[in-house]
Structure formats: structure tokens, C-alpha cells
C-alpha atoms as a PDB file:
ATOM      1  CA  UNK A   1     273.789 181.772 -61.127  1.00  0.00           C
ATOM      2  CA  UNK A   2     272.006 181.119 -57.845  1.00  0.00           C
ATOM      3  CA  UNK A   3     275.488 180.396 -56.444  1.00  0.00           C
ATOM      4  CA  UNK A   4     277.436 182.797 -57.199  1.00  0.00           C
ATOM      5  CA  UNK A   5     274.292 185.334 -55.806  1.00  0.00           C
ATOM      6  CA  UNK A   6     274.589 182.893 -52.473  1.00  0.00           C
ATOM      7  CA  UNK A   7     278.458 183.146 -52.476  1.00  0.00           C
ATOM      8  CA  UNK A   8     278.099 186.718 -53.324  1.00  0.00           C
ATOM      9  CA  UNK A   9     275.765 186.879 -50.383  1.00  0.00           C
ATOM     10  CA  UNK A  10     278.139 185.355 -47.760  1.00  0.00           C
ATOM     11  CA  UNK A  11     281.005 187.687 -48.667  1.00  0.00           C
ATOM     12  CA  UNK A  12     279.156 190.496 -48.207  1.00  0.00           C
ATOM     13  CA  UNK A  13     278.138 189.648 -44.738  1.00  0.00           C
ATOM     14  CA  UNK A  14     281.759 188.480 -44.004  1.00  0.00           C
ATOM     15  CA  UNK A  15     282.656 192.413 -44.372  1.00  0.00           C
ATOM     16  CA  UNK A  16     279.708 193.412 -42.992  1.00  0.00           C
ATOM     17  CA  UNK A  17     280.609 191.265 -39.818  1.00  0.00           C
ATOM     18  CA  UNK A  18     284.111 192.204 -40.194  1.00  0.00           C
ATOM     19  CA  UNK A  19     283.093 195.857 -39.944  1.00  0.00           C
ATOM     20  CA  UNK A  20     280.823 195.613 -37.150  1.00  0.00           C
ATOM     21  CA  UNK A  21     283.283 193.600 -34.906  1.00  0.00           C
ATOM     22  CA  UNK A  22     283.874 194.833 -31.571  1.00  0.00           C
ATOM     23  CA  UNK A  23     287.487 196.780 -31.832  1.00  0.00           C
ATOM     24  CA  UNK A  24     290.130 196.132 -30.169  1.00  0.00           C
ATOM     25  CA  UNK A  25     291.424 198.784 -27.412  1.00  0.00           C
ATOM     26  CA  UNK A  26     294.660 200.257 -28.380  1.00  0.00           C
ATOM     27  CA  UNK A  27     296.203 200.568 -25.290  1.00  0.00           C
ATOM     28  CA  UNK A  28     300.006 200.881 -26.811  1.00  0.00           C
ATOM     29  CA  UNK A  29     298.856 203.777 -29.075  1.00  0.00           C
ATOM     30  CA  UNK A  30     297.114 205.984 -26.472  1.00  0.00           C
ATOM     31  CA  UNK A  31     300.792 205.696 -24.287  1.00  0.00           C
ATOM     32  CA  UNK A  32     302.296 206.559 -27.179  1.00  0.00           C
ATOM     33  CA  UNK A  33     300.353 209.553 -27.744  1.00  0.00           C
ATOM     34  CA  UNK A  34     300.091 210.487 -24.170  1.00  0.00           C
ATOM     35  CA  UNK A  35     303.773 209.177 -23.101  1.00  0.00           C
ATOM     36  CA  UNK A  36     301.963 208.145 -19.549  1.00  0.00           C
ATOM     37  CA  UNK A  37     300.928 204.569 -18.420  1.00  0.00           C
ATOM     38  CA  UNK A  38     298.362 203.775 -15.508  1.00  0.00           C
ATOM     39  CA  UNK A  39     299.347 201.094 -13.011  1.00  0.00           C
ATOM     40  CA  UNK A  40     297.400 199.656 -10.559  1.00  0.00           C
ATOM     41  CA  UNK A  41     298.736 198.792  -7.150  1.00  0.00           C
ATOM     42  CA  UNK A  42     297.332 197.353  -3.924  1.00  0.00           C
ATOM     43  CA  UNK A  43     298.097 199.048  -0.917  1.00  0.00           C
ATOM     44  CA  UNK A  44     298.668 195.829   1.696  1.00  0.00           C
ATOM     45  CA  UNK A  45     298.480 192.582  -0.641  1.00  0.00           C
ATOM     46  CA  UNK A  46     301.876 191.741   0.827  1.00  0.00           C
ATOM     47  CA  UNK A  47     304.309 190.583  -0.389  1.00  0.00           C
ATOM     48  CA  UNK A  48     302.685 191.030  -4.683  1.00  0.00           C
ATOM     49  CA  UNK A  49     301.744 194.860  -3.941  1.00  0.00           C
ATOM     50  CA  UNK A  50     302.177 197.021  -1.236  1.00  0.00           C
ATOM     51  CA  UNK A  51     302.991 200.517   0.210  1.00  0.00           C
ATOM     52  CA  UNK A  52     306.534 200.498   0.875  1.00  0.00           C
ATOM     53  CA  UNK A  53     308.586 202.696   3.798  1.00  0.00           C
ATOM     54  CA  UNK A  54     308.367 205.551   1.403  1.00  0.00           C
ATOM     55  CA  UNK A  55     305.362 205.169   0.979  1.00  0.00           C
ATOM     56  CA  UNK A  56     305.736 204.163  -3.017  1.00  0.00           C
ATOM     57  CA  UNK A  57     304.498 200.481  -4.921  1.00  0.00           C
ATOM     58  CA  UNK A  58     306.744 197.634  -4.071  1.00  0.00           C
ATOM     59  CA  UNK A  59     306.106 194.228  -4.168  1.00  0.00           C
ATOM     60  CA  UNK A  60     307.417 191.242  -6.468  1.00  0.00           C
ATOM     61  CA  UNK A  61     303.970 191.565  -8.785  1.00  0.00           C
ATOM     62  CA  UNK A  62     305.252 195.692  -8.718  1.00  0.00           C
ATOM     63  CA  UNK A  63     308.993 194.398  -9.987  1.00  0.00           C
ATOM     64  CA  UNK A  64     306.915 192.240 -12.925  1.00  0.00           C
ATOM     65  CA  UNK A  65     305.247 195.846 -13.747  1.00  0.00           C
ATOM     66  CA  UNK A  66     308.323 197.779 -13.434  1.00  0.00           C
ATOM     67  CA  UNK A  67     309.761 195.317 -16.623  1.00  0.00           C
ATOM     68  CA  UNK A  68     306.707 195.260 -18.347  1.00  0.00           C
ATOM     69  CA  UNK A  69     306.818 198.984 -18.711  1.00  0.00           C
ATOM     70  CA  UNK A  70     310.487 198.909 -20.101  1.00  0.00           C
ATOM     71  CA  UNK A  71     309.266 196.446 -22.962  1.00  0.00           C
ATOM     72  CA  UNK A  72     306.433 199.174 -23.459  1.00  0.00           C
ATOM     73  CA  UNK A  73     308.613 201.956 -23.599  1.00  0.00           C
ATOM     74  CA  UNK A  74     310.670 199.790 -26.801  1.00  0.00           C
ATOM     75  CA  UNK A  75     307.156 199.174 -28.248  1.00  0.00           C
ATOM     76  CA  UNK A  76     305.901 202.656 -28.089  1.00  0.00           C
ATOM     77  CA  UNK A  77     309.398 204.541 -28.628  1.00  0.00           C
ATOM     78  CA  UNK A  78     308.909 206.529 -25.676  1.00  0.00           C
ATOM     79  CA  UNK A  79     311.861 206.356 -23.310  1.00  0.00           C
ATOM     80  CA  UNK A  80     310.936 209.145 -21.555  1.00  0.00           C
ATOM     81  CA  UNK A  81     307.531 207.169 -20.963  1.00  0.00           C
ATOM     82  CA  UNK A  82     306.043 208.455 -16.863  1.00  0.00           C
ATOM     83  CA  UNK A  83     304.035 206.002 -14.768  1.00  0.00           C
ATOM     84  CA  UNK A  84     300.523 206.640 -12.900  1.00  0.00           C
ATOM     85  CA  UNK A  85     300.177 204.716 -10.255  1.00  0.00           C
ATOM     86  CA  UNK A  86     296.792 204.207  -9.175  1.00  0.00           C
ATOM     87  CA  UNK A  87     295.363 202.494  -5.919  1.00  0.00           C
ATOM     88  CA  UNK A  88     292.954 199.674  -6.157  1.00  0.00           C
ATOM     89  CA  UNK A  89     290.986 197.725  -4.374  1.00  0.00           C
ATOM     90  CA  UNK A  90     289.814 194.039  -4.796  1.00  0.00           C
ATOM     91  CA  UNK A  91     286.279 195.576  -5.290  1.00  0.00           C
ATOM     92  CA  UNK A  92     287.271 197.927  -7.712  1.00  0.00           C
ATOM     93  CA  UNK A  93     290.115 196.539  -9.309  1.00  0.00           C
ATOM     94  CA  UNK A  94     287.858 195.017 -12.628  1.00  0.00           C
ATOM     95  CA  UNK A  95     286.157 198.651 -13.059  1.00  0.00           C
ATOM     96  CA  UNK A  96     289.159 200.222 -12.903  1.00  0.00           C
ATOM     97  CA  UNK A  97     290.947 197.975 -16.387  1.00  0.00           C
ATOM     98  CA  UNK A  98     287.402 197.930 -17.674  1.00  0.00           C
ATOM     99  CA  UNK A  99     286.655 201.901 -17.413  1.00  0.00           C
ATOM    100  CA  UNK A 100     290.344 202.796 -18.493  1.00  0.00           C
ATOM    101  CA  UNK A 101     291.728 204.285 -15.262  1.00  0.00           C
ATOM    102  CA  UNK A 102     294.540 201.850 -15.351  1.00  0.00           C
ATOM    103  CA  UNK A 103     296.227 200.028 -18.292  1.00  0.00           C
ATOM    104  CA  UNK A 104     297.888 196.883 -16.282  1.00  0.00           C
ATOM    105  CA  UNK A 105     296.544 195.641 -12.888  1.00  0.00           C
ATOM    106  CA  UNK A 106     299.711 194.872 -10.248  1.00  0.00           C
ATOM    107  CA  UNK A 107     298.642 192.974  -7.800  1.00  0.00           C
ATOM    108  CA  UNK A 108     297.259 189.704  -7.297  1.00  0.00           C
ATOM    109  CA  UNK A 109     294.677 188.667  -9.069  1.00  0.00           C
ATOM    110  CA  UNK A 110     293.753 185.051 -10.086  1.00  0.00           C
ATOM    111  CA  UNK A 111     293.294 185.002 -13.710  1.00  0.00           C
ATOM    112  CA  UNK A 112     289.923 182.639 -13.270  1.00  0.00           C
ATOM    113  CA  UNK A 113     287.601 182.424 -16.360  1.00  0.00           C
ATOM    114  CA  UNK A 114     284.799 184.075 -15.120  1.00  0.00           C
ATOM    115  CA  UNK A 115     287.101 187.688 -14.697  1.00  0.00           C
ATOM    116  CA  UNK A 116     287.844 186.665 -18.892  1.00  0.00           C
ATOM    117  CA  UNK A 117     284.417 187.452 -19.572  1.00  0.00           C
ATOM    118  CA  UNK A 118     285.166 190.930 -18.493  1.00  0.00           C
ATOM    119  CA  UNK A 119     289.439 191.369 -18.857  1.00  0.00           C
ATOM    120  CA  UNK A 120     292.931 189.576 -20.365  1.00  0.00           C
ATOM    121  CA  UNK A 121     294.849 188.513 -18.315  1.00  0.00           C
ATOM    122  CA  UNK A 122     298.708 187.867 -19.308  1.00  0.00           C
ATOM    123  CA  UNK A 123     300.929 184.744 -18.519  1.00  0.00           C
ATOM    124  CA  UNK A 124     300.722 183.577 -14.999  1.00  0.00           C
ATOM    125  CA  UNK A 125     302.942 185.265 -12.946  1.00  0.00           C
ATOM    126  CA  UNK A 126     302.141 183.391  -9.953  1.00  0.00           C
ATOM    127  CA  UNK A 127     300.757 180.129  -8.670  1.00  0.00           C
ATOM    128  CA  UNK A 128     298.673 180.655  -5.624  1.00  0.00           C
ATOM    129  CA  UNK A 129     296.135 178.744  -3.579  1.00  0.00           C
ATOM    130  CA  UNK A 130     295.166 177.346   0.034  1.00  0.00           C
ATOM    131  CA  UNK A 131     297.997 175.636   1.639  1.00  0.00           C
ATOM    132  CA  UNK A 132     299.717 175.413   5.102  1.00  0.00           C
ATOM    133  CA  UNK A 133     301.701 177.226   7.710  1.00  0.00           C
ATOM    134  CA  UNK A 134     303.460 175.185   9.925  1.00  0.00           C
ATOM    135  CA  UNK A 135     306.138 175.335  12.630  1.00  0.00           C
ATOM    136  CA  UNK A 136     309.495 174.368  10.897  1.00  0.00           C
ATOM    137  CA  UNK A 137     310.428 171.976  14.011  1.00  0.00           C
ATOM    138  CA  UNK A 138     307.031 170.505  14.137  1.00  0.00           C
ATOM    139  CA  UNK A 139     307.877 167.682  11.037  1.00  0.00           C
ATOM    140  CA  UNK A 140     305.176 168.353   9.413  1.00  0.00           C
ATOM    141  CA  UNK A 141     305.740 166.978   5.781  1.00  0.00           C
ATOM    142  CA  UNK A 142     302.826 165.448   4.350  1.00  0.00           C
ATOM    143  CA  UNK A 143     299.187 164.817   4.744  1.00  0.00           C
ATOM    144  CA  UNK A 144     299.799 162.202   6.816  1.00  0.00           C
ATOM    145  CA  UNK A 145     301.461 164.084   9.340  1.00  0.00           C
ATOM    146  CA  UNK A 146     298.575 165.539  10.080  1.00  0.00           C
ATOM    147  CA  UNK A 147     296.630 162.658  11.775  1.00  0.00           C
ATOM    148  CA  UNK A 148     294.619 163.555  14.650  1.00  0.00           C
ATOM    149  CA  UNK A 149     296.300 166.696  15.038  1.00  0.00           C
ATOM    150  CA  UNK A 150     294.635 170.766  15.436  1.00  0.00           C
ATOM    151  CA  UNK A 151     294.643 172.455  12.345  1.00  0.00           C
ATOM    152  CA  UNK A 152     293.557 176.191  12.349  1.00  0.00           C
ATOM    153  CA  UNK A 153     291.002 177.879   9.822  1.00  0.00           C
ATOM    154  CA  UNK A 154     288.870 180.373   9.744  1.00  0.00           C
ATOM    155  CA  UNK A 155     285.065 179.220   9.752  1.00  0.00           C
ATOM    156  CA  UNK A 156     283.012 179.871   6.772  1.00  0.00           C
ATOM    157  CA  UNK A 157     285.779 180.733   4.104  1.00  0.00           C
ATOM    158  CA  UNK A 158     286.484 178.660   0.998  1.00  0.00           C
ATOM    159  CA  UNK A 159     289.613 177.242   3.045  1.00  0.00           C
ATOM    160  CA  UNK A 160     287.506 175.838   5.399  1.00  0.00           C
ATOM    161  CA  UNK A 161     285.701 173.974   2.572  1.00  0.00           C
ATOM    162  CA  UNK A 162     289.151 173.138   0.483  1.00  0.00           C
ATOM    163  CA  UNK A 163     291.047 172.032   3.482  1.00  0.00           C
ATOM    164  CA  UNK A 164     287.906 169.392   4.599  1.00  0.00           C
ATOM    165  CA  UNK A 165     288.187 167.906   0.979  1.00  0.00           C
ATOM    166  CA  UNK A 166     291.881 167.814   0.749  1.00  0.00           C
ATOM    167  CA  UNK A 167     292.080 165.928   4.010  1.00  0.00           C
ATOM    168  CA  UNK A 168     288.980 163.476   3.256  1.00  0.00           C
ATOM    169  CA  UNK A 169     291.106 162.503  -0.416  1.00  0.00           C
ATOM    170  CA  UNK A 170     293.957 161.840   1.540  1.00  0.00           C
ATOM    171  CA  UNK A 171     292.270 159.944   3.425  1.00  0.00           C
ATOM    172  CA  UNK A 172     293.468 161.712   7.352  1.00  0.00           C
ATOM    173  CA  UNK A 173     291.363 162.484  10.009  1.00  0.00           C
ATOM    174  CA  UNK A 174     292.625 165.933  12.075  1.00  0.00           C
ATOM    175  CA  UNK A 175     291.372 167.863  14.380  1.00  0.00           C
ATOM    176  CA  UNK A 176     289.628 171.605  13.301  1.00  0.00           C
ATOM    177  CA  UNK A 177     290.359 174.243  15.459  1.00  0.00           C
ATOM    178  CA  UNK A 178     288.539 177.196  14.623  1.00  0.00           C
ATOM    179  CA  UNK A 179     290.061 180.598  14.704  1.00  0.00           C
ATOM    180  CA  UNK A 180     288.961 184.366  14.373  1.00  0.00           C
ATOM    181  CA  UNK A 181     291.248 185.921  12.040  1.00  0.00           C
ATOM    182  CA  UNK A 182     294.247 185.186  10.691  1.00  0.00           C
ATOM    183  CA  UNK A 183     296.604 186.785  13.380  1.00  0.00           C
ATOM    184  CA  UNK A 184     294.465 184.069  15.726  1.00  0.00           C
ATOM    185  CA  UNK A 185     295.803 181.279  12.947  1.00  0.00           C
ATOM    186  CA  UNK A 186     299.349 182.231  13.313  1.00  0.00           C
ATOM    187  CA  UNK A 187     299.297 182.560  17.233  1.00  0.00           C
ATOM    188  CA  UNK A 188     297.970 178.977  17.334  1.00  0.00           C
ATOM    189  CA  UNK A 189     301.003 177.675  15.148  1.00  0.00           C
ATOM    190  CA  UNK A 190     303.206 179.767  16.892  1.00  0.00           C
ATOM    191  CA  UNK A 191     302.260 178.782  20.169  1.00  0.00           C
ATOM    192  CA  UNK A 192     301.582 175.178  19.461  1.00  0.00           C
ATOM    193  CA  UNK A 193     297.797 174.939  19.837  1.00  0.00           C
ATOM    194  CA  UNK A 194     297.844 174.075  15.997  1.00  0.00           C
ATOM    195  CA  UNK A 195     300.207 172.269  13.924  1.00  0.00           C
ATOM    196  CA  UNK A 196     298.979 174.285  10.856  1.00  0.00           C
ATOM    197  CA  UNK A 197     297.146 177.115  10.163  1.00  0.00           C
ATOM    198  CA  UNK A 198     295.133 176.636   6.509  1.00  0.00           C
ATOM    199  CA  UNK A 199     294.815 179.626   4.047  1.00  0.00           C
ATOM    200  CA  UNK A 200     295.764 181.353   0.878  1.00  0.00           C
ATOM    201  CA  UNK A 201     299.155 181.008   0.047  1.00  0.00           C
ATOM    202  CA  UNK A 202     299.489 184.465  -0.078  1.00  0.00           C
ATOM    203  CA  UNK A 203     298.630 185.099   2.930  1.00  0.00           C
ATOM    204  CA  UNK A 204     300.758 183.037   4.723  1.00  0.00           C
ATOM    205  CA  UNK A 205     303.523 183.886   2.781  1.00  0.00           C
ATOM    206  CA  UNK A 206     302.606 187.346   4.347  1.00  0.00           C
ATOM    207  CA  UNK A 207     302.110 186.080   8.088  1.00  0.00           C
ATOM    208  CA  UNK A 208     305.395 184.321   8.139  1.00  0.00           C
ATOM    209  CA  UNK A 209     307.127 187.601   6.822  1.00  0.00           C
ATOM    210  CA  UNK A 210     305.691 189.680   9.236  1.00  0.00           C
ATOM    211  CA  UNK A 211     306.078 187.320  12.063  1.00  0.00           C
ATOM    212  CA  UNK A 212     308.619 188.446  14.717  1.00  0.00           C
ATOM    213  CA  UNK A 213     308.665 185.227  17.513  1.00  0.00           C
ATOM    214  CA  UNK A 214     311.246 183.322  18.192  1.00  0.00           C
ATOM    215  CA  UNK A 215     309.919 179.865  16.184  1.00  0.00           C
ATOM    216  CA  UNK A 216     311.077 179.448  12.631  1.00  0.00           C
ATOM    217  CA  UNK A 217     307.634 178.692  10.399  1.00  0.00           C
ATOM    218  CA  UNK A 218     307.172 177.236   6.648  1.00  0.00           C
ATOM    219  CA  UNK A 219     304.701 176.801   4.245  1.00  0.00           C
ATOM    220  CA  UNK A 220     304.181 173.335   2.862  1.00  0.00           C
ATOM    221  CA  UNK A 221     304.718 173.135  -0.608  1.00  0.00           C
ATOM    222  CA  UNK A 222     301.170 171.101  -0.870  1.00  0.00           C
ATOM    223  CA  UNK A 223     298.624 173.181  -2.907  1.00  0.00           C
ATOM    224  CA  UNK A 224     294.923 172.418  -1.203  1.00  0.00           C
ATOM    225  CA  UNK A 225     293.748 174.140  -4.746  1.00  0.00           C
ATOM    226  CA  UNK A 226     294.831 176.458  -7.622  1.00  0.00           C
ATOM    227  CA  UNK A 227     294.955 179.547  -8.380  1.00  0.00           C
ATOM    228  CA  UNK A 228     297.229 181.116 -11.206  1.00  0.00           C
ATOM    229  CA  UNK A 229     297.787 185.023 -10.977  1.00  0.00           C
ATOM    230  CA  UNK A 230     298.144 187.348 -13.728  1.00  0.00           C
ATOM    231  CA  UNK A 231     298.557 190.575 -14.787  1.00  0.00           C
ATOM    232  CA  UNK A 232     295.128 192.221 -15.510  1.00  0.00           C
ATOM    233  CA  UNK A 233     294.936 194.177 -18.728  1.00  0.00           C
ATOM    234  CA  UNK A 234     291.175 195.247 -20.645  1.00  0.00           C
ATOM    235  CA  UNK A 235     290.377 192.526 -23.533  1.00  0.00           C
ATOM    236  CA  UNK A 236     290.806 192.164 -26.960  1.00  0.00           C
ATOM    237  CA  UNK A 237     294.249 194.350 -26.898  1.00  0.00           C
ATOM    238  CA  UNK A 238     296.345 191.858 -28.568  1.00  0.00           C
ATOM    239  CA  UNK A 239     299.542 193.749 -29.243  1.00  0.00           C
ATOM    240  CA  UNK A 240     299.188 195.341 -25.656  1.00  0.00           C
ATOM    241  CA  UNK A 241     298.923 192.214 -24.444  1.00  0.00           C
ATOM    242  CA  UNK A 242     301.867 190.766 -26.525  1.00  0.00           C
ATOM    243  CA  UNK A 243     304.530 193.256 -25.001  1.00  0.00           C
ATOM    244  CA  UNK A 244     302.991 192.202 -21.711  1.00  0.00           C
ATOM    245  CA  UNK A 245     303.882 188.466 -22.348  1.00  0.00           C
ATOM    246  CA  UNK A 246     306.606 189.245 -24.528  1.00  0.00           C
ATOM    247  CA  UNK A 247     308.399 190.918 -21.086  1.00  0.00           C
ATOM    248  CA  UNK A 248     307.441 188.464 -18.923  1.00  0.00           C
ATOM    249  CA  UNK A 249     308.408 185.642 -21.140  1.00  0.00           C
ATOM    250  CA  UNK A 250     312.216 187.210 -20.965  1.00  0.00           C
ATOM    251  CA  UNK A 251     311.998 187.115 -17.678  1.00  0.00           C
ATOM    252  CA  UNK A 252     311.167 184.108 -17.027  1.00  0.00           C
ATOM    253  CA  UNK A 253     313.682 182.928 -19.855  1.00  0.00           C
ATOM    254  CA  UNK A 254     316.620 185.254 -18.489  1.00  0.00           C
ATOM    255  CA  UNK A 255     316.399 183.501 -15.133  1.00  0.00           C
ATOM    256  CA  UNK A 256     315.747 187.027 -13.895  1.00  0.00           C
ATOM    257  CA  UNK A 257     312.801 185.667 -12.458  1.00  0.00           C
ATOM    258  CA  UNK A 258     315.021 183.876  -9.742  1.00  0.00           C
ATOM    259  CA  UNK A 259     316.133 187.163  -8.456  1.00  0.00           C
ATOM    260  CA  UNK A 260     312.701 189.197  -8.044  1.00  0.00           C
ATOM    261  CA  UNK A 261     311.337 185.836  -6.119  1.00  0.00           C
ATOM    262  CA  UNK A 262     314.278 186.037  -3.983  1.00  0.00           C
ATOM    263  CA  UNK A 263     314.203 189.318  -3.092  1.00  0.00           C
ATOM    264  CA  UNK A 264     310.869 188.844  -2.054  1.00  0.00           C
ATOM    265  CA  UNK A 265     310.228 185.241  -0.829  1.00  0.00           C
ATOM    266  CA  UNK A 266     313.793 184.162  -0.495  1.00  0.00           C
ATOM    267  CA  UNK A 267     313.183 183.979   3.237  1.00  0.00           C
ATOM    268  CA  UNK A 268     311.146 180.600   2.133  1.00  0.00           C
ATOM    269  CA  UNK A 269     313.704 178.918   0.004  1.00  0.00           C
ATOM    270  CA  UNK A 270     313.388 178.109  -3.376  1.00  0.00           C
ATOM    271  CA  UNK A 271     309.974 178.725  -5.454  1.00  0.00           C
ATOM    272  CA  UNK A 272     307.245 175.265  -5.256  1.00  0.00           C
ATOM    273  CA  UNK A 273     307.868 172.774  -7.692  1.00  0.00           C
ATOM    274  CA  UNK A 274     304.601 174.177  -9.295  1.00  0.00           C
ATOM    275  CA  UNK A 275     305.526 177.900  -9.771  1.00  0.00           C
ATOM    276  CA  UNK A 276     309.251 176.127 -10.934  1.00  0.00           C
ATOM    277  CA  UNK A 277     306.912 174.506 -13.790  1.00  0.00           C
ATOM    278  CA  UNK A 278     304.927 177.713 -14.667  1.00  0.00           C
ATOM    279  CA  UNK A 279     307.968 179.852 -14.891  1.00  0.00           C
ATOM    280  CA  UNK A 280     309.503 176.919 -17.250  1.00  0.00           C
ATOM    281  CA  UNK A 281     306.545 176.448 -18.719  1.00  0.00           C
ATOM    282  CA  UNK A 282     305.943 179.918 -19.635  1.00  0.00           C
ATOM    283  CA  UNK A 283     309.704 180.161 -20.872  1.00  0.00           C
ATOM    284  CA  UNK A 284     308.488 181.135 -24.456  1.00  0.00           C
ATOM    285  CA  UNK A 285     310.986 181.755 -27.046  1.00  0.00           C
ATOM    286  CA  UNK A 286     311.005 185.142 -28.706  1.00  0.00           C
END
């Protein structure tokens, strides 16, 4: 008798936990209902999100969105389903999935587990991190090419820090040079003060698509650390965030992917043997 009261006890506060669960947003059902989805852009986070001639979202993270909301309008029924686009910033970016003034963050956000506390994120859609720009003719290929040699950074960021330990496990010795801004980091590769300029990936990517000299510039495909991107979405939707993986996995599958990277880093060549492997790796079957 005393265990079937104690058994009798323990289902009753299984329901009673069950019922006072934290729900789960229902993102999917309040588009459906409203036939209108909230997208956040970034107005300059070239080449992921940006402001484009006409002054409308474009960007390869924006193309990502733009499929995304195609699987949503199969999910929800709504064909005739609008978009809100919504500006963001990388300080309010969080407040803006976790208050409800967007549904799906486009832009570039690394999907790091301290943001998970607060947001989902859905299947890397980008591998980013520090890494180097370097003139093409320079033969610059590996660490060790960088022996006793300038490399630019900017003092005090997380590059600085990620580019001393990089070169210390590889065991080269270079020369820092120590630049203002990032223009400053480009004109010194440019130029030939440096042999590399050190940064985000990103950024980089950026400089060397915005760059109008005459010298033709690469990044290495070396990653000085890791950073995977994602699309940011407000936690504990799980069939939101299935059509957001569910898109993005037949992308990836499709090969489409090789097209949207092209049409926005194709000046670089092919995609880094890393983002190759997340793309495959995130491949999933339907």
C-alpha cells in the first residue's frame, strides 16, 4: 500500500510538472494567423546582411532567409505570407528574438552557448572566425610563411590575442604591426608594409570585396579560431525551428547552397574545406 501511495505520488507531480513547464512559443501559428513574418537584417554586416542599391536586405545570410520563408509559407499554408523586415543591431539583435519583434535573425551571428541560454539557433549556416588577408602574389601559404614577417592587427581585440596563440602553436616568430582600424589593415597589405592583415573572417571577406587597388588579395583558408553562424530564432519553438532546419537542410542537400555562396563570395573561389564539411555535414535527409 505504501507504494502504490509513493507511485501514486510521483505521477501526480509528473503532471503537475508537466503542466507547469515553460511553453513553447508558437511562432508558426501566430504567422499563420497573422499571414506576416518579422526578419531581422543588418544594415552593413557585408557580405551576410546589408542595405543593398535599393536600399532593400541583401546578403547571402538574407538569400538563407528568403528560403526559409518559402518552407514557412508550406508549413503555415499561407502563400500569400508578407515579410517585415526589421533593422538590428549587434546590441539589440538578442532583445529583438527575445521580445518578439522579429521571428528569425539574418545576419551573422555566432551561435555560441552562452546566446543558448537566451535563443535557438538553427543549423550553422556559416563557419566564421579570425583568419588572414594577404596579397595573392605575396606566397603566403602557411604559418610558416610567415617567419619574421609584419603582420597587421588591431591592438586590444580578441584577434590580437588569437593571432599571438596561433603563431606561438605553430611555433613562428613574426613581426606585429599595429594598426588603427581596419581600412589601416588593408592599406598595409595592400601597400606591402604587412604581409597579412589578422581579423574576422567576415570582415575580410568584406575588405577584399570592397577593395578597388590594383593588387589581387586572398584570405587564407587557416581558421585562427571558430565561430559557427546561425540563424537566430526565440527558444523552445521546436516546430518553428524544424521548418528552419528543414529549409536549410534542402539547401544544403540540393547543392543550392553552391550558388548563393557564389553569388556572394565567388570572387574568393570555392567555400574552405571547413564550411565544405558543415554544409555536408549538415546535409540531413528529409
Amino acid at each position: 500500500m505504501p507504494t502504490l501511495r509513493l507511485l501514486g505520488g510521483l505521477c501526480l507531480l509528473a503532471i503537475l510538472g508537466a503542466a507547469c513547464a515553460t511553453p513553447g512559443t508558437d511562432t508558426l501559428g501566430k504567422i499563420r494567423e497573422s499571414g506576416r513574418i518579422s526578419l531581422g537584417y543588418r544594415d552593413s554586416s557585408r557580405p551576410f546582411s546589408y542595405l543593398g542599391d535599393r536600399g532593400q536586405p541583401v546578403g547571402y545570410s538574407i538569400d538563407l532567409c528568403t528560403r526559409v520563408v518559402d518552407e514557412v509559407k508550406t508549413a503555415t499554408g499561407r502563400r500569400d505570407l508578407k515579410i517585415d523586415w526589421v533593422r538590428v543591431t549587434p546590441e539589440d539583435r538578442m532583445g529583438a528574438v527575445t521580445g518578439g519583434r522579429i521571428d528569425l535573425e539574418c545576419g551573422s551571428t555566432t551561435a555560441s552557448l552562452s546566446r543558448q541560454e537566451q535563443v535557438d539557433f538553427s543549423y550553422p549556416t556559416f563557419v566564421d572566425g579570425a583568419s588572414l588577408l594577404v596579397a595573392a602574389d605575396a606566397n603566403v601559404r602557411t604559418a610558416a610563411d610567415l617567419a619574421g614577417k609584419p603582420i597587421a592587427v588591431v591592438p586590444g581585440t580578441t584577434t590580437q590575442g588569437v593571432l599571438t596563440a596561433w603563431l606561438a602553436k605553430q611555433g613562428v616568430t613574426a613581426q606585429v604591426l599595429p594598426v588603427r582600424e581596419h581600412a589601416e589593415g588593408l592599406a598595409a597589405v595592400a601597400d606591402g608594409r604587412a604581409v597579412a592583415y589578422a581579423s574576422d573572417r567576415t570582415i575580410l571577406i568584406g575588405l577584399g570585396l570592397a577593395y578597388q587597388g590594383s593588387r589581387r588579395l586572398q584570405v587564407l583558408d587557416d581558421f585562427l579560431s571558430y565561430e559557427p553562424y546561425g540563424l537566430m530564432m526565440r527558444r523552445r519553438d521546436l516546430d518553428f525551428r524544424l521548418t528552419v532546419n528543414r529549409a536549410l537542410a534542402e539547401v544544403y542537400r540540393s547543392g543550392e547552397i553552391v550558388r548563393i555562396y557564389d553569388r556572394w563570395f565567388g570572387n574568393w573561389g570555392p567555400p574552405s574545406r571547413l564550411l565544405g564539411a558543415m554544409y555536408l555535414l549538415n546535409s540531413v535527409p528529409e
